[in-house]
Protein backbone atom coordinates (compact mmCIF):
# COMPACT_ATOMS: atom_id res chain seq x y z
CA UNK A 1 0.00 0.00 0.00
CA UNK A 2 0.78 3.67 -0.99
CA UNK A 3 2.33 5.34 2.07
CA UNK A 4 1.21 8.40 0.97
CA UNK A 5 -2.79 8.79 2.59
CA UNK A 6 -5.00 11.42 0.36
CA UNK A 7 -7.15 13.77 2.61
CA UNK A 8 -10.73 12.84 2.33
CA UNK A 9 -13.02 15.52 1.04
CA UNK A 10 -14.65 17.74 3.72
CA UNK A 11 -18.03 16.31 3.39
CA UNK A 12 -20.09 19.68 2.79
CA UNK A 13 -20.17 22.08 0.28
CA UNK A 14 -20.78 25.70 1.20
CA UNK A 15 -21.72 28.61 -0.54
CA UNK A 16 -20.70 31.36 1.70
CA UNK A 17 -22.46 35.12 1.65
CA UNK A 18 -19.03 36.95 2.58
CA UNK A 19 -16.30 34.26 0.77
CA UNK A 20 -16.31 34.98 -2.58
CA UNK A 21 -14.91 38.25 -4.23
CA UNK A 22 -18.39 39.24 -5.81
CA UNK A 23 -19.84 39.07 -2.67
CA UNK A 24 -17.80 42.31 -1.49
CA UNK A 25 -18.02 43.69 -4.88
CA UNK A 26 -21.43 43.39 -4.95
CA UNK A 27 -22.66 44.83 -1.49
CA UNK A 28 -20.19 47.46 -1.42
CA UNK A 29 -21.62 48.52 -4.70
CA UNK A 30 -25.14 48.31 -3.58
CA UNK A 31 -26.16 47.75 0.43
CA UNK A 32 -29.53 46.23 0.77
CA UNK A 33 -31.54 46.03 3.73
CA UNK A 34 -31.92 42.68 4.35
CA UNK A 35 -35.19 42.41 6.00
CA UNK A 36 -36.73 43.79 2.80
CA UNK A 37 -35.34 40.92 0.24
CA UNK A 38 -38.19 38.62 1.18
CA UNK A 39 -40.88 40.27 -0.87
CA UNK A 40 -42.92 39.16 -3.84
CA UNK A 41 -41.14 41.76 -5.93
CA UNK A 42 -38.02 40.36 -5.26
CA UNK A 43 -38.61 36.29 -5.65
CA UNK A 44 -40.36 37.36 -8.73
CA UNK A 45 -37.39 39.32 -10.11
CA UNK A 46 -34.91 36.62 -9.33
CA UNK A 47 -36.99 34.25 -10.93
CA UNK A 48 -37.52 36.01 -14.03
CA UNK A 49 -33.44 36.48 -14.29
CA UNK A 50 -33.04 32.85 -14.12
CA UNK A 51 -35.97 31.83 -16.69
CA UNK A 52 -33.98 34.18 -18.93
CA UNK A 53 -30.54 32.81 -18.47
CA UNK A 54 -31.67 29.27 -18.64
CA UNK A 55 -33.60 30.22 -22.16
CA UNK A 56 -30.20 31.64 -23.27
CA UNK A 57 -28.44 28.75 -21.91
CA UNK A 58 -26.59 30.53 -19.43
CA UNK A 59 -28.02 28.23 -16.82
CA UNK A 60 -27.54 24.63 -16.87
CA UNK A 61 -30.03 21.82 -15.34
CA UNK A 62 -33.62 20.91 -16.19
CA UNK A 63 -35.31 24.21 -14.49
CA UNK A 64 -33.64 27.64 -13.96
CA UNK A 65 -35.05 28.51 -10.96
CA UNK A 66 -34.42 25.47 -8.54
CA UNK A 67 -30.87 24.78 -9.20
CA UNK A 68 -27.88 26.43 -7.78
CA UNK A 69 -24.19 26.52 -9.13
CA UNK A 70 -21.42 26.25 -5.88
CA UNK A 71 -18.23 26.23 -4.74
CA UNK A 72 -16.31 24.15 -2.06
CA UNK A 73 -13.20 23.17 -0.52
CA UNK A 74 -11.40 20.62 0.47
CA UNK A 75 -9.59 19.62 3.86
CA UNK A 76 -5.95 19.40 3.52
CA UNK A 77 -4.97 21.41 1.24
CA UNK A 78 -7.98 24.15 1.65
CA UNK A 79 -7.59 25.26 -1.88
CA UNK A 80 -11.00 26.57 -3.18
CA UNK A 81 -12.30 24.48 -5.83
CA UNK A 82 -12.54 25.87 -9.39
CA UNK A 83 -15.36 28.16 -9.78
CA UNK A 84 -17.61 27.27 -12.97
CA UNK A 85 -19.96 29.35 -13.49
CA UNK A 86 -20.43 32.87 -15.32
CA UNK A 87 -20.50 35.83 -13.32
CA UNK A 88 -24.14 36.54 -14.47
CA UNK A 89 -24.83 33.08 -12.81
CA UNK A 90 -22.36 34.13 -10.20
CA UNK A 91 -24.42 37.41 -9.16
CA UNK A 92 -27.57 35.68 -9.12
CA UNK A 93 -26.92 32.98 -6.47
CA UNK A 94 -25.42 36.03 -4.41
CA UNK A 95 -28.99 37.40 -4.84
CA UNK A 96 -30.54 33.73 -3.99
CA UNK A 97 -28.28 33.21 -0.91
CA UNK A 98 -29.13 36.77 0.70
CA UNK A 99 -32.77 35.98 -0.10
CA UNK A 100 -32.87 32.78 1.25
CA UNK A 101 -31.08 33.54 4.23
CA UNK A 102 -32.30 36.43 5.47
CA UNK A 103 -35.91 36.15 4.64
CA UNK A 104 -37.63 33.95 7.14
CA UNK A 105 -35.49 34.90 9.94
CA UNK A 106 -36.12 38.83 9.42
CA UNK A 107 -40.05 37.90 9.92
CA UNK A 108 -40.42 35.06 12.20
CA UNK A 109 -37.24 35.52 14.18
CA UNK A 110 -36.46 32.20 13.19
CA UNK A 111 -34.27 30.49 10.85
CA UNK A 112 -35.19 27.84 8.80
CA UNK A 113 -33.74 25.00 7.87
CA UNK A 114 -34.94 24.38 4.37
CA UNK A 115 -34.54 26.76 1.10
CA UNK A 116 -36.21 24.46 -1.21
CA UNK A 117 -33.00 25.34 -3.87
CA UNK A 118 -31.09 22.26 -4.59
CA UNK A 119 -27.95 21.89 -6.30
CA UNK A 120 -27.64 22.14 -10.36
CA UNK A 121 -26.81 18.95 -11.78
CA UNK A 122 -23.56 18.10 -13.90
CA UNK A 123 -21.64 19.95 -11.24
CA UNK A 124 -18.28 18.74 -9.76
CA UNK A 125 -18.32 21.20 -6.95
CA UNK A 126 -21.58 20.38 -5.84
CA UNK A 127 -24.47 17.68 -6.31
CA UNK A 128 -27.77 18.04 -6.35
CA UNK A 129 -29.56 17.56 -2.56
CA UNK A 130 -30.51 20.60 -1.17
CA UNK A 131 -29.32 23.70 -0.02
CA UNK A 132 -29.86 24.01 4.01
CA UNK A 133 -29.25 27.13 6.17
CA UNK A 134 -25.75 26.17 8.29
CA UNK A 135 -27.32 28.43 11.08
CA UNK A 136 -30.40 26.87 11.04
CA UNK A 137 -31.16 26.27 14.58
CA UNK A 138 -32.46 22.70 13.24
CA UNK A 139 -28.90 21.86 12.39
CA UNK A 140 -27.68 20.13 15.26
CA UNK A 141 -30.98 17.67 15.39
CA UNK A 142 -30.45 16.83 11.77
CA UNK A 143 -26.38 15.78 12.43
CA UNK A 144 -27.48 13.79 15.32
CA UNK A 145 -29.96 11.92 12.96
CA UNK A 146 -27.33 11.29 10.93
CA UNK A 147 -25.06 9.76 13.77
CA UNK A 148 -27.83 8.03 14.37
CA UNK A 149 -28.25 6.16 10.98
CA UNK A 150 -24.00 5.70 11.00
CA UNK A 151 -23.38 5.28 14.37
CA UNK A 152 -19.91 6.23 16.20
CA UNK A 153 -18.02 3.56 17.76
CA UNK A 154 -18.29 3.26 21.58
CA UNK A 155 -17.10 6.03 23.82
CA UNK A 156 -17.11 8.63 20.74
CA UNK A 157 -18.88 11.81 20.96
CA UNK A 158 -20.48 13.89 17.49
CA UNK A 159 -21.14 16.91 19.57
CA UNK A 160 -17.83 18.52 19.35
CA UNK A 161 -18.56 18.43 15.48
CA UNK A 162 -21.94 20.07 15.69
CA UNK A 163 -20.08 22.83 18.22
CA UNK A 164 -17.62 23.81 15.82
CA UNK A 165 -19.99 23.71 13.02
CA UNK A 166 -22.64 25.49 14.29
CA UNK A 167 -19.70 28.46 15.27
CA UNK A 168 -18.49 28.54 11.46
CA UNK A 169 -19.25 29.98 8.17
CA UNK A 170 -23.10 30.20 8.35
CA UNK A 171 -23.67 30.44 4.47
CA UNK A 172 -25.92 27.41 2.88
CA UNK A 173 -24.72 23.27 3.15
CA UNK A 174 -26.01 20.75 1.08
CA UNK A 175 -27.68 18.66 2.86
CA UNK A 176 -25.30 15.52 1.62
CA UNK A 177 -22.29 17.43 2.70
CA UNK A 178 -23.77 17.29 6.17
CA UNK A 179 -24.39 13.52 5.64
CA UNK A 180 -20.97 13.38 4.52
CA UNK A 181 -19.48 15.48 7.62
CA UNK A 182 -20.98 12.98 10.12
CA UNK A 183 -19.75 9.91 7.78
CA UNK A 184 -16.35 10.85 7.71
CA UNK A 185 -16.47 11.47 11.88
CA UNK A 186 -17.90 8.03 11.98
CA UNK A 187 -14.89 6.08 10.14
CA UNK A 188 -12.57 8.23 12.37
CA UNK A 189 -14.13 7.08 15.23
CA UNK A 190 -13.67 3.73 14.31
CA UNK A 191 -10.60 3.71 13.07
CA UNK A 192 -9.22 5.04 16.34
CA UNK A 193 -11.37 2.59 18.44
CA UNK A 194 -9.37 -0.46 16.05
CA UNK A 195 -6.12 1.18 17.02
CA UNK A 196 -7.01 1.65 20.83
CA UNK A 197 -7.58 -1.81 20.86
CA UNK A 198 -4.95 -2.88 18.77
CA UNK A 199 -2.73 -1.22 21.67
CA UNK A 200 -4.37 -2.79 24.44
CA UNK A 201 -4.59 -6.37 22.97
CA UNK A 202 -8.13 -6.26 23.08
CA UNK A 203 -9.10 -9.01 20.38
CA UNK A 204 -12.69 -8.52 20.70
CA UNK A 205 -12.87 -4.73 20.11
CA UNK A 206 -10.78 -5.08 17.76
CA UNK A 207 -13.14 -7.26 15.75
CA UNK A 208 -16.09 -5.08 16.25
CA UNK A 209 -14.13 -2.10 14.91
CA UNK A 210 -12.40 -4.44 11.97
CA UNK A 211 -16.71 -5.49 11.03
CA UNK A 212 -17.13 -1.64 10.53
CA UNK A 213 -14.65 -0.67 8.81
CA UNK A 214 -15.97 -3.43 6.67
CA UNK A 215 -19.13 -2.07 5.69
CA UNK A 216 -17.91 1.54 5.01
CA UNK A 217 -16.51 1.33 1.50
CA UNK A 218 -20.12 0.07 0.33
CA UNK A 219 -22.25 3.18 2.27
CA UNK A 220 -24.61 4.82 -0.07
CA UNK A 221 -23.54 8.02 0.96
CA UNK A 222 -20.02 7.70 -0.62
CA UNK A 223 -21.83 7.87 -4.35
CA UNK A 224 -22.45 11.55 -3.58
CA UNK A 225 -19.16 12.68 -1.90
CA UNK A 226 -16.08 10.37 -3.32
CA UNK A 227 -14.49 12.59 -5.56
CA UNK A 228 -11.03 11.65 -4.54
CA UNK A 229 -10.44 7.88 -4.35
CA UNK A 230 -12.35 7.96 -0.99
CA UNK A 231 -14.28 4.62 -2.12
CA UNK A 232 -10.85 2.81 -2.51
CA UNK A 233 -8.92 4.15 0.50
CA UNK A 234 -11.63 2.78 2.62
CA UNK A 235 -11.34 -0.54 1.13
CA UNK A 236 -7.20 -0.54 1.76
CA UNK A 237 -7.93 0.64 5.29
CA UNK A 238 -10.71 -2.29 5.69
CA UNK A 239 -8.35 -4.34 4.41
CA UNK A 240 -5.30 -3.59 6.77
CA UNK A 241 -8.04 -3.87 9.60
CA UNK A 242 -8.29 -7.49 8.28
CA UNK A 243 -4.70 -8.35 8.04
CA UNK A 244 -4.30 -6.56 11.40
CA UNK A 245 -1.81 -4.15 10.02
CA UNK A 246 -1.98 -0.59 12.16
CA UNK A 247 -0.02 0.90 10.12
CA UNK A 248 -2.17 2.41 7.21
CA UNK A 249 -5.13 2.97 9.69
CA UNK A 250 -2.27 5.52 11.70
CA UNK A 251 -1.64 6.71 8.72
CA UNK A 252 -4.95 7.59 7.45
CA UNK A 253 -5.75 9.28 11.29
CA UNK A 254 -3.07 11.33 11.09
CA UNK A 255 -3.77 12.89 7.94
CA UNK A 256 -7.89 12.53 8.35
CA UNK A 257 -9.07 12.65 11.72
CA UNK A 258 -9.96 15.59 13.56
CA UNK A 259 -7.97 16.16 17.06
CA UNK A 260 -10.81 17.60 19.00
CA UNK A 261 -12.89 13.97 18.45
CA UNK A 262 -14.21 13.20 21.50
CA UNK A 263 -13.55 9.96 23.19
């Protein structure tokens, strides 16, 4: 095996109201009151610039007004991926994104989870479940369900993952890249509970954790985020698990697992 261990992809794909250039450009140019986005006037405006870019072509996907181009990162390196869209496409989401996220929350006082815009298909930054509000008070329930369905290996804690999410970039996250956070914290956990009991001799964790590590390579989740060989890297590291080799699984901690998991 390679000794060299790829970062995994972050899991969630953001599109950020303050991140990108245009952004500044934009609301330096022209400051908007935010509480008065959420009008008629304006959802009807935004959706007549999208019918008209997707009848010029300028927008790609089956309907121009529920899809919406991003951009994302990637953990290791952080380099932002490569931005594909025009700017007209560009200066529209800008538009969506203030819209959606300042809407509900400017007249209810609360913000919601769901924007009912989903990702435009044919994308590689991006795929097509919907985008969420990050500061969505509904956030942390939804990761926990999550853990839930994946659960983390004995003695492992997801809340210091909700913490520092919910205290980062509150822009929009699809709602796979949230799936995919809470996946990736999962094979950590595991991966660290195999080594734990590699070190202690205990045969029968050991197994438990080798029988996860298993099943990983063949979640359903990993259609929507492997973009990097994640599919196959979990199949070496099942694989040394197996052969009762620590030395890939160390490997692939120490470039992929987070130092503030709890256990």
């Amino acid at each position: 095996m390679d000794d060299t261990t790829a970062p995994r992809p972050q899991g969630a794909t953001h599109m950020s109201t303050n991140a990108d250039p245009l952004d500044t450009i934009l609301r330096r140019a022209a400051p908007v009151d935010q509480a008065s986005l959420d009008t008629p006037e304006v959802h009807d405006a935004i959706g007549a610039m999208l019918a008209q870019a997707h009848s010029r072509g300028d927008v790609d996907g089956q309907d121009g007004a529920d899809v919406l181009p991003l951009t994302g990162e990637r953990t290791g390196s952080r380099t932002a991926a490569r931005r594909r869209t025009t700017v007209f496409r560009a200066a529209v989401a800008t538009s969506l994104v203030l819209a959606a996220g300042t809407g509900v929350a400017a007249a209810t006082g609360f913000l919601e989870l769901h924007t009912g815009v989903f990702g435009e298909p044919g994308m590689t930054e991006n795929d097509t479940s919907e985008l969420l509000r990050a500061a969505s008070p509904e956030v942390p329930d939804l990761l926990r369900s999550y853990v839930a369905e994946l659960p983390l290996a004995p003695g492992f804690d997801a809340e210091p993952l909700i913490d520092r999410f919910m205290a980062g970039d509150h822009g929009l996250v699809q709602a796979d890249g949230l799936r995919g956070q809470t996946f990736f914290w999962s094979v950590c956990s595991w991966e660290l509970s195999w080594l734990d009991a590699h070190a202690a001799g205990d045969a029968e964790a050991q197994d438990r954790a080798t029988v996860q590590l298993a099943r990983f390579p063949d979640e359903p989740v990993l259609g929507d985020i492997d973009g990097a060989g994640v599919t196959e890297s979990l199949r070496q590291i099942a694989a040394a698990a197996q052969a009762g080799d620590p030395r890939p699984i160390q490997r692939d901690t120490d470039v992929n697992c987070d130092l503030d998991i709890a256990r």
